[in-house]
Protein backbone atom coordinates (compact mmCIF):
# COMPACT_ATOMS: atom_id res chain seq x y z
CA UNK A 1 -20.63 -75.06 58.66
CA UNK A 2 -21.38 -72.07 56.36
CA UNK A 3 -18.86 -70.20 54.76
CA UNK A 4 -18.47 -66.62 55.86
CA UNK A 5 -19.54 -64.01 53.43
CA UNK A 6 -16.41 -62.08 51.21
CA UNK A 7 -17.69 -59.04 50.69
CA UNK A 8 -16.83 -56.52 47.95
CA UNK A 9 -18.53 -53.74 46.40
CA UNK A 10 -18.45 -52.62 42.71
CA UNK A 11 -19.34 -49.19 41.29
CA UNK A 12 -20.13 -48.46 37.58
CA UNK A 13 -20.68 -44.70 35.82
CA UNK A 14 -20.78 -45.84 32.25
CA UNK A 15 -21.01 -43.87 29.06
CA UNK A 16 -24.47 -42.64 29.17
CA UNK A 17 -23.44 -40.90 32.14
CA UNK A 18 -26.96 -41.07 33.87
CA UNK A 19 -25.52 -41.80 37.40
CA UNK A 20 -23.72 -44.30 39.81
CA UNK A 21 -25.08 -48.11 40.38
CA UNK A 22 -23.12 -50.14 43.09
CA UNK A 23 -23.92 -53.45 44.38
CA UNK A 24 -23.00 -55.74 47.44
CA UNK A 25 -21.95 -58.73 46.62
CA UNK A 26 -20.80 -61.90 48.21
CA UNK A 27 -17.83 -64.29 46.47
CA UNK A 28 -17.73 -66.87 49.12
CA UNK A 29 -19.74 -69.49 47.09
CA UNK A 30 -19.19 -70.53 43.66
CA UNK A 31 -20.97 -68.02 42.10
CA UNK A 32 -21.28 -63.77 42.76
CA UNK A 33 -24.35 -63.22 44.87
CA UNK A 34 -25.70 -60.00 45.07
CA UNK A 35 -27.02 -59.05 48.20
CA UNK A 36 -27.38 -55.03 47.80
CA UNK A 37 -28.15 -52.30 44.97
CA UNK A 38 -27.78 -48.73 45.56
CA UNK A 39 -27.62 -45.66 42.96
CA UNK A 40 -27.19 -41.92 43.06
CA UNK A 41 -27.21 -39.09 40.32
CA UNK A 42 -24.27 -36.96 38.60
CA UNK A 43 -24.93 -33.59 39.78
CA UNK A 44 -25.79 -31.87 37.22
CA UNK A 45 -22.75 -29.71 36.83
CA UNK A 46 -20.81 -32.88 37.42
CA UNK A 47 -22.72 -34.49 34.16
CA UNK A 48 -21.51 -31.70 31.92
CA UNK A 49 -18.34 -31.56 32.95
CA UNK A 50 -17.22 -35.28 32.09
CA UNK A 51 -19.21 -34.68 28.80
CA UNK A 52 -16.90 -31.62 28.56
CA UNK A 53 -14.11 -33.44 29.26
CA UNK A 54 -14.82 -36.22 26.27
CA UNK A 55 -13.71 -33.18 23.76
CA UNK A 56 -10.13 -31.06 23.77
CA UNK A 57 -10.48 -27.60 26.19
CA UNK A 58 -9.29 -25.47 28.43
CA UNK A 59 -7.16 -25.82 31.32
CA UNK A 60 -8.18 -30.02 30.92
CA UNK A 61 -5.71 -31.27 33.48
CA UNK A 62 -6.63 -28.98 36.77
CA UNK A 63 -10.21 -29.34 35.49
CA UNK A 64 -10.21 -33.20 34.87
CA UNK A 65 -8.57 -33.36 38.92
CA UNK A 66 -11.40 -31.45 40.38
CA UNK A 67 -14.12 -34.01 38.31
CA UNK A 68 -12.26 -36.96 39.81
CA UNK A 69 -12.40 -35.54 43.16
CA UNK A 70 -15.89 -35.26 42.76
CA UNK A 71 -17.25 -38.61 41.23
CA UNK A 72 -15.06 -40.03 44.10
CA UNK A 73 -17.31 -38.40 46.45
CA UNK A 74 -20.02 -39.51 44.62
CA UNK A 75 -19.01 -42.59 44.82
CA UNK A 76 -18.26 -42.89 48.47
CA UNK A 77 -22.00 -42.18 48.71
CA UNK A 78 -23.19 -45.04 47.18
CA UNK A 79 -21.00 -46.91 49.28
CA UNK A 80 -22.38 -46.06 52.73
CA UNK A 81 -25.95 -45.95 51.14
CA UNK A 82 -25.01 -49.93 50.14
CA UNK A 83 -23.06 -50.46 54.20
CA UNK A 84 -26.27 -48.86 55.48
CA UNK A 85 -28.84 -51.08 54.13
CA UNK A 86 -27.08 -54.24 54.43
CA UNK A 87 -26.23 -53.17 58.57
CA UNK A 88 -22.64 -53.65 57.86
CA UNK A 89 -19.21 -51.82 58.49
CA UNK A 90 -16.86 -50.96 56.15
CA UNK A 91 -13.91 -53.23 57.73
CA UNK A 92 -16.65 -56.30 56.52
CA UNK A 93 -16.00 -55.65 53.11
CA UNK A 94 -12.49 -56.99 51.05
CA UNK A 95 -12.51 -54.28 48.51
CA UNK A 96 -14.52 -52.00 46.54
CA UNK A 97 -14.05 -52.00 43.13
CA UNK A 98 -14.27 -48.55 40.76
CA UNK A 99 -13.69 -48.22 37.43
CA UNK A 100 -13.66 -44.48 36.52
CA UNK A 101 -15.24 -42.24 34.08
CA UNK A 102 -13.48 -42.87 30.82
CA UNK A 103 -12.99 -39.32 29.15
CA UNK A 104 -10.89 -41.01 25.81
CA UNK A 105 -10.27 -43.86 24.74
CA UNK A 106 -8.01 -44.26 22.29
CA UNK A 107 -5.98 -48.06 22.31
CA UNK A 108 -3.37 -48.57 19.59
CA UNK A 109 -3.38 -45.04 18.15
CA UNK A 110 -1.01 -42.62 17.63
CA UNK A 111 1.89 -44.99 18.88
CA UNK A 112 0.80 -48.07 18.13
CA UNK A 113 0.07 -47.85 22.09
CA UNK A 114 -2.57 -45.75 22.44
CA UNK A 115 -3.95 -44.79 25.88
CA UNK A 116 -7.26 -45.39 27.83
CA UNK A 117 -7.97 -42.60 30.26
CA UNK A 118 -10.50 -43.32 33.23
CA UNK A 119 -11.36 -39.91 35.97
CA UNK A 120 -11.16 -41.32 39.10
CA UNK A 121 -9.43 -40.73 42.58
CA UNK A 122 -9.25 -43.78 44.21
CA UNK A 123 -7.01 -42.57 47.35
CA UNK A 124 -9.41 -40.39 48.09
CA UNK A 125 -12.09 -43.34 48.14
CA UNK A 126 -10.21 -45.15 49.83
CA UNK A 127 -9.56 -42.75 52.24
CA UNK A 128 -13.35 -41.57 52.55
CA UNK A 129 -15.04 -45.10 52.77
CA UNK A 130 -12.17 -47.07 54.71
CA UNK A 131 -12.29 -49.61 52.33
CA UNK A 132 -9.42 -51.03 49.80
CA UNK A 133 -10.20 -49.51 46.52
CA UNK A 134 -9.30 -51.41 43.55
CA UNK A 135 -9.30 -49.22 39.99
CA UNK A 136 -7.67 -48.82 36.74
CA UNK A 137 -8.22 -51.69 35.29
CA UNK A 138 -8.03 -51.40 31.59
CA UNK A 139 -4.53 -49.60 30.87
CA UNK A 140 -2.19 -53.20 31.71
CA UNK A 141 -4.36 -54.63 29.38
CA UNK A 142 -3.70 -51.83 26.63
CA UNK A 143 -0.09 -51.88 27.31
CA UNK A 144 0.04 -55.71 26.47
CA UNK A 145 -1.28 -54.88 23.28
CA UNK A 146 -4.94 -55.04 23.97
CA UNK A 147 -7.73 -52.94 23.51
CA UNK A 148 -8.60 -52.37 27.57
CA UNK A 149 -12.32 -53.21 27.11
CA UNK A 150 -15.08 -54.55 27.30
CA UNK A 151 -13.58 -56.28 30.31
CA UNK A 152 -17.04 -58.12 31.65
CA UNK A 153 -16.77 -61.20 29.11
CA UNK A 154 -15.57 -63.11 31.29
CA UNK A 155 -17.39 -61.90 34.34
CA UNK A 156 -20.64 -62.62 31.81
CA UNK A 157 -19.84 -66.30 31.34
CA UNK A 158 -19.27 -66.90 34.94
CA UNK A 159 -23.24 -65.85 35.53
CA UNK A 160 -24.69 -66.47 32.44
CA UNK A 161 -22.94 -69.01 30.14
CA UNK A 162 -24.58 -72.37 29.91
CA UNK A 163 -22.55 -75.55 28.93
CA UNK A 164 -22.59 -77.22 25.88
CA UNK A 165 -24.96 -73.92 24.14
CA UNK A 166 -23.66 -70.49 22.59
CA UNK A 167 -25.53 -67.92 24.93
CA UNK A 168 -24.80 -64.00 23.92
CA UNK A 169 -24.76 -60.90 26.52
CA UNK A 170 -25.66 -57.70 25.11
CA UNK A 171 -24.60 -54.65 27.55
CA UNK A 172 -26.62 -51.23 26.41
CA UNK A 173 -24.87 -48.73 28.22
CA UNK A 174 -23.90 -45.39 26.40
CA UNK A 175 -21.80 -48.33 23.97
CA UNK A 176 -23.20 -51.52 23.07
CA UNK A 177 -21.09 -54.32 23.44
CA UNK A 178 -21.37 -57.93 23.07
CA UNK A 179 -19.70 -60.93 24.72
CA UNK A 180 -20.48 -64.47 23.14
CA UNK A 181 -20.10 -67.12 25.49
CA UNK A 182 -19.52 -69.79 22.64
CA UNK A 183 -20.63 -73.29 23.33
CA UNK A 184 -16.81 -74.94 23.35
CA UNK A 185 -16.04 -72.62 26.01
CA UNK A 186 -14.42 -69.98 24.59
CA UNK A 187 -15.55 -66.25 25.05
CA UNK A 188 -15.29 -63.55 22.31
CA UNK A 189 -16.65 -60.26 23.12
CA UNK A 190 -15.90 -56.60 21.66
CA UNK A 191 -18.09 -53.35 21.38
CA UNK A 192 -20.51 -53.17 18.60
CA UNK A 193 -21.10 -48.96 18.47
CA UNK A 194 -23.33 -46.33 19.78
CA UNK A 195 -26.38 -47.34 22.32
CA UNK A 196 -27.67 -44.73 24.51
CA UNK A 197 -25.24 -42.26 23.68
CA UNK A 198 -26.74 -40.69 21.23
CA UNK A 199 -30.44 -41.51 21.63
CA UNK A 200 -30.21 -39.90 24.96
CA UNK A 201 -27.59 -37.08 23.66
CA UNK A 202 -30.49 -36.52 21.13
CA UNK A 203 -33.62 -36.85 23.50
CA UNK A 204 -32.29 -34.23 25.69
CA UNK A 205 -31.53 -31.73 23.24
CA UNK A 206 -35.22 -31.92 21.45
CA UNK A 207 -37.35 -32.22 24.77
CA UNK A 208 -35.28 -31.47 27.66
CA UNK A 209 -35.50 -34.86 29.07
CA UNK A 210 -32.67 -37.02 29.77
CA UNK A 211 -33.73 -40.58 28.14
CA UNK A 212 -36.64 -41.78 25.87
CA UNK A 213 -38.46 -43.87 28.58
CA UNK A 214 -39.10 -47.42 27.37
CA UNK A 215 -38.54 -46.07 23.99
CA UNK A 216 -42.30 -44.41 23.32
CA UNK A 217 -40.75 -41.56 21.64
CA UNK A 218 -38.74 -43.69 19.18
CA UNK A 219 -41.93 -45.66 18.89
CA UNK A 220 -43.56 -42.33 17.92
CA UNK A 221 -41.24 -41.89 14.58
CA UNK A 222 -40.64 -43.28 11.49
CA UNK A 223 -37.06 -44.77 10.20
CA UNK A 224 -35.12 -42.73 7.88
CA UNK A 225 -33.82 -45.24 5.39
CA UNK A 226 -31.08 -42.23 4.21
CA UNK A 227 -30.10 -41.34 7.29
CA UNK A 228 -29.90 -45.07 8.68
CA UNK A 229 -27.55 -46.08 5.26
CA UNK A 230 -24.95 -43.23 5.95
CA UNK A 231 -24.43 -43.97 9.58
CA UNK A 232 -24.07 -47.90 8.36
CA UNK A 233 -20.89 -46.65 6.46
CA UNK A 234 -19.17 -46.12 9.92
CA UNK A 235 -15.78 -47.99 9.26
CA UNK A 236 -15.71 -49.08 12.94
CA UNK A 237 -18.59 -51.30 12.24
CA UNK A 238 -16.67 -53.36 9.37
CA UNK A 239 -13.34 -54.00 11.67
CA UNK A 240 -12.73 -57.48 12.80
CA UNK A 241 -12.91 -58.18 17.16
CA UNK A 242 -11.43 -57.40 19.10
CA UNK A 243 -12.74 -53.74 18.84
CA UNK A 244 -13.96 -50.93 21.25
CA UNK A 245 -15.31 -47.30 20.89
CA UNK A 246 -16.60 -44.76 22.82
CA UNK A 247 -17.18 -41.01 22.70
CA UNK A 248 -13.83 -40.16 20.86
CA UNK A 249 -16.10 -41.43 18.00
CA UNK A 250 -19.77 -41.65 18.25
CA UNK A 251 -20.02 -38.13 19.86
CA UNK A 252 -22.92 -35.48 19.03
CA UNK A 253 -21.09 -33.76 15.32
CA UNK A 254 -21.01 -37.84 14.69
CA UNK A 255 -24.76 -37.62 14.25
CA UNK A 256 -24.58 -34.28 13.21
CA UNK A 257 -22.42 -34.47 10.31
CA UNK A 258 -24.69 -37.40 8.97
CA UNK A 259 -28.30 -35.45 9.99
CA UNK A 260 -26.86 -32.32 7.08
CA UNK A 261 -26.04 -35.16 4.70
CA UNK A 262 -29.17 -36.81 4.62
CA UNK A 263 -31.67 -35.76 7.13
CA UNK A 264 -32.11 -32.25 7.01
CA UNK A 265 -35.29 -30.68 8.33
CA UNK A 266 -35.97 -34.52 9.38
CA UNK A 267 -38.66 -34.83 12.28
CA UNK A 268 -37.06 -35.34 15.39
CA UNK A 269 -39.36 -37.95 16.66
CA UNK A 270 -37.71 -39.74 13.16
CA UNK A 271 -34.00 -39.16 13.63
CA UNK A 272 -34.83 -41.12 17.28
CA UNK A 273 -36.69 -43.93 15.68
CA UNK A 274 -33.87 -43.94 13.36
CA UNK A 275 -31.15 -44.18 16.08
CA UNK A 276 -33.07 -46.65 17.73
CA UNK A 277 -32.87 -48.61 14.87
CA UNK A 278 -29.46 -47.88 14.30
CA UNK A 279 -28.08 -49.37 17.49
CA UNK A 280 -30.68 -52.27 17.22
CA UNK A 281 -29.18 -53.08 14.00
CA UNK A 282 -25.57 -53.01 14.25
CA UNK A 283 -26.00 -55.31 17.52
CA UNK A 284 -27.70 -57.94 15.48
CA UNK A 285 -25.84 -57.67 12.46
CA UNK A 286 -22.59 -58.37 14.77
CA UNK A 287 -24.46 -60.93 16.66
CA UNK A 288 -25.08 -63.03 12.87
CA UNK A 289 -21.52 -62.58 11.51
CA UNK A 290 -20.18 -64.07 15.05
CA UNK A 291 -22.48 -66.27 16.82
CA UNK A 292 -24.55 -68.00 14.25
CA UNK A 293 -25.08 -70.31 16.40
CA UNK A 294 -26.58 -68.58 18.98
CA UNK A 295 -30.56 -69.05 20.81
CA UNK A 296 -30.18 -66.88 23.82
CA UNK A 297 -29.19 -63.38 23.90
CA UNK A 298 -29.27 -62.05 27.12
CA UNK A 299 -29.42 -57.99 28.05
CA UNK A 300 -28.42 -55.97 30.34
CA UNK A 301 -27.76 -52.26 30.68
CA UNK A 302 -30.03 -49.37 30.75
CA UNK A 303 -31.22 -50.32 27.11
CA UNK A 304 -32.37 -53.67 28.38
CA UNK A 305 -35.42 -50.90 29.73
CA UNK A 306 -36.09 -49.25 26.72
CA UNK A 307 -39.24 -51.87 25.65
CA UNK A 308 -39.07 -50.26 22.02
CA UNK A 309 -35.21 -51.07 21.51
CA UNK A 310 -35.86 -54.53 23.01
CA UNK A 311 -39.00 -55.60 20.53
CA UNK A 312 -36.61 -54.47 17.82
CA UNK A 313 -33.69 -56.78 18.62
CA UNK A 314 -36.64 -59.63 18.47
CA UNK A 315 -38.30 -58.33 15.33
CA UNK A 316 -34.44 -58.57 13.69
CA UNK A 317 -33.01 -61.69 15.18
CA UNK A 318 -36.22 -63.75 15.02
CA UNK A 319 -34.49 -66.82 15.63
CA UNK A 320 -32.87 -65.59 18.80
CA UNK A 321 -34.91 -65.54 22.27
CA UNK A 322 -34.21 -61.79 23.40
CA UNK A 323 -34.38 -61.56 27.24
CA UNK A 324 -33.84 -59.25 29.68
CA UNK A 325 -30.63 -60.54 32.24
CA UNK A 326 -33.58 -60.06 34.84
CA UNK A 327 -34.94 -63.29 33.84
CA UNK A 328 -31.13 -64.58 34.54
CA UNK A 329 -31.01 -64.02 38.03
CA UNK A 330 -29.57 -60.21 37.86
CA UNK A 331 -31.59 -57.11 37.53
CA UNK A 332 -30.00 -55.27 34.43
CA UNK A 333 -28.84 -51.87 36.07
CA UNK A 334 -26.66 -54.42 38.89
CA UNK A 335 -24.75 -56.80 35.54
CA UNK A 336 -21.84 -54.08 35.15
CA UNK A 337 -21.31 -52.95 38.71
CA UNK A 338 -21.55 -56.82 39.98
CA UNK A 339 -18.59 -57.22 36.70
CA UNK A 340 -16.68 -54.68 38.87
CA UNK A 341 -17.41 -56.20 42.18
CA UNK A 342 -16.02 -59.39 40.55
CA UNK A 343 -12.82 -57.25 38.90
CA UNK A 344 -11.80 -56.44 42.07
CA UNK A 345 -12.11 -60.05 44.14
CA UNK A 346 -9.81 -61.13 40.93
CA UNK A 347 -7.34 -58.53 41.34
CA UNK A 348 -6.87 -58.63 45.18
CA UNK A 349 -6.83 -62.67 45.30
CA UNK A 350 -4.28 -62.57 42.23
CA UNK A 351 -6.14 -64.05 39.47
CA UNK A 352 -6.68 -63.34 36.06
CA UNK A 353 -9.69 -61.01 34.41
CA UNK A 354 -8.57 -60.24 30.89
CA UNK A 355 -9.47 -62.67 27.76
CA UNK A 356 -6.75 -62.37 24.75
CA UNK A 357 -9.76 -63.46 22.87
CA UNK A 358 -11.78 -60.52 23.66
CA UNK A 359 -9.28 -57.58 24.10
CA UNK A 360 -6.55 -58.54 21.27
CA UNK A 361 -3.67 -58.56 24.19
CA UNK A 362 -0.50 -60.63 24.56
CA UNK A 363 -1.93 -63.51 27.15
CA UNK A 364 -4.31 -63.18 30.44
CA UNK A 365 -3.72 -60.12 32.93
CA UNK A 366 -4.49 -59.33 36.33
CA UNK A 367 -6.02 -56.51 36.26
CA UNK A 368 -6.30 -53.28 38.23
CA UNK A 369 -4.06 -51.50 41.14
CA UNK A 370 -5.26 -51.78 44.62
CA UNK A 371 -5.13 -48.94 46.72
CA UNK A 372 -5.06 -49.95 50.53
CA UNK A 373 -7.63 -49.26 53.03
């Protein structure tokens, strides 16, 4: 007899802010099968305010409430767009999982405690879709000491690892990070720095459009060997894993700051051939110090589209077979909301999602709080 299918749903707005991905998927075999991929926009005013939001200003709190209220509603969209197309109700599905927009994040500091904050109102999801909502999922593992992300290492190794062989997953959202699925089994993974975050940050404000599509821009320009050397003296890029990063440091007077050191009057076409580069590099570079070993990295993430990025990961890990995760059974736009899918069948069947290996905390969490149906 066949199993019947356990339905949850997982949403993803990452870093590079360029919209909502949610996927379908089904958890009643071994392995998370995706059966559904749906996506909407930020409204524009939306976009600007959670970019708003990464930086001190006014009246934050009553602000930051009104944001949540409306990526929830975003949200909820991409959940009946997903019920609609697979002909299904929302009392088939276990649990949707959402992670938020994180506005700072800031683990260990200040207190030793730090804080990860994530805009979301999961009530009111819950309340709009009918469906159990499972979401903040990174601050128990930042109160046990760890740094509350990335948390899809271990998702990654349930799709992609491969015994007996060190296989690498590199996520290019607005952050790059990198889980290595070593070949004993274990599973280290911790972000590596900027991605699209700035290439698109810097796209939009010399052209007006959002992204450098597949990278021809970039491919355009020429690398500036001053400006690449002074954003390789970022500190975050010498600290041991587990490490993560977001906006609270690679945000726009980041790359400004370095562009009046050594790139001024620089063609613009150049300072994106040199962030290219930039975030090409420092993926590699952490992919040799940690993986040596390694034959296979996979991608995924919006990067895993831009064709110039991708030829230059090749070109600087020759030895390495660069792939898209398409070529692994999952499109790369589905790999983080599938990780969230997966997040939330952990949490609501009580099982474990954090790696002490990967965020730095005191032993294995469940993660997340589930807000009923």
């Amino acid at each position: 007899m066949d199993t019947p299918p356990r339905w949850f749903i997982g949403l993803m707005s990452g870093t590079s802010l360029d919209g909502v991905d949610g996927v379908l998927a089904n958890f009643s075999g071994q392995k998370c099968a995706v059966a559904q991929h749906a996506s909407a926009p930020l409204a524009p005013d939306l976009r600007a305010e959670l970019l708003a939001l990464n930086t001190t200003g006014h009246d934050e709190l009553h602000r930051a409430a009104l944001a949540a209220n409306a990526l929830a509603r975003t949200y909820a969209k991409v959940v009946h767009r997903l019920l609609d197309q697979a002909g299904l109700t929302a009392a088939a599905v276990q649990a949707l999982g959402a992670h938020g927009q994180t506005v700072r994040h800031r683990p260990q500091a200040f207190d030793g405690t730090g804080y990860t904050l994530q805009l979301n109102q999961p009530a009111l999801l819950a309340e709009i879709t009918g469906i159990t909502v499972v979401a903040d999922f990174r601050s128990r593992d930042v109160a046990a000491g760890g740094q509350g992300a990335p948390l899809v290492p271990a998702f990654h190794r349930g799709v992609f690892g491969q015994a007996g062989r060190t296989v690498a997953v590199l996520n290019l959202g607005g952050i790059s990070n990198l889980s290595i699925l070593r070949a004993d089994g274990t599973t280290v993974g911790f972000d590596c720095g900027p991605a699209n975050a700035l290439m698109d940050h810097w796209c939009e404000r010399q052209t007006g459009q959002p992204y450098d599509h597949e990278g021809a821009w970039a491919r355009s320009g020429h690398v500036l060997p001053a400006l690449l050397e002074a954003m390789l003296d970022e500190p975050f890029l010498a600290l041991a894993p587990p490490k993560s990063t977001g906006r609270d440091l690679f945000h726009p007077q980041w790359l400004a700051t370095r562009l009046a050191a050594s790139a001024v009057g620089a063609a613009p076409q150049d300072v994106q051939a040199t962030l290219a580069e930039y975030t090409a590099l420092t993926c590699v570079q952490a992919l040799s110090r940690h993986a040596r070993d390694c034959g296979l990295l996979i991608v995924c993430g919006g990067g895993a589209l831009n064709r110039y990025l991708m030829e230059r990961l090749q070109q600087l890990a020759p030895t390495v077979r660069v792939e898209s995760s398409d070529h692994h059974g999952l499109p790369p736009l589905q790999v983080e909301a599938a990780a969230f899918a997966w997040l939330a069948h952990q949490c609501v069947s009580g099982q474990t999602a954090s790696l002490p290996a990967v965020t730095g905390a005191r032993g294995e969490r469940i993660l997340g709080a589930i807000y009923p149906a």
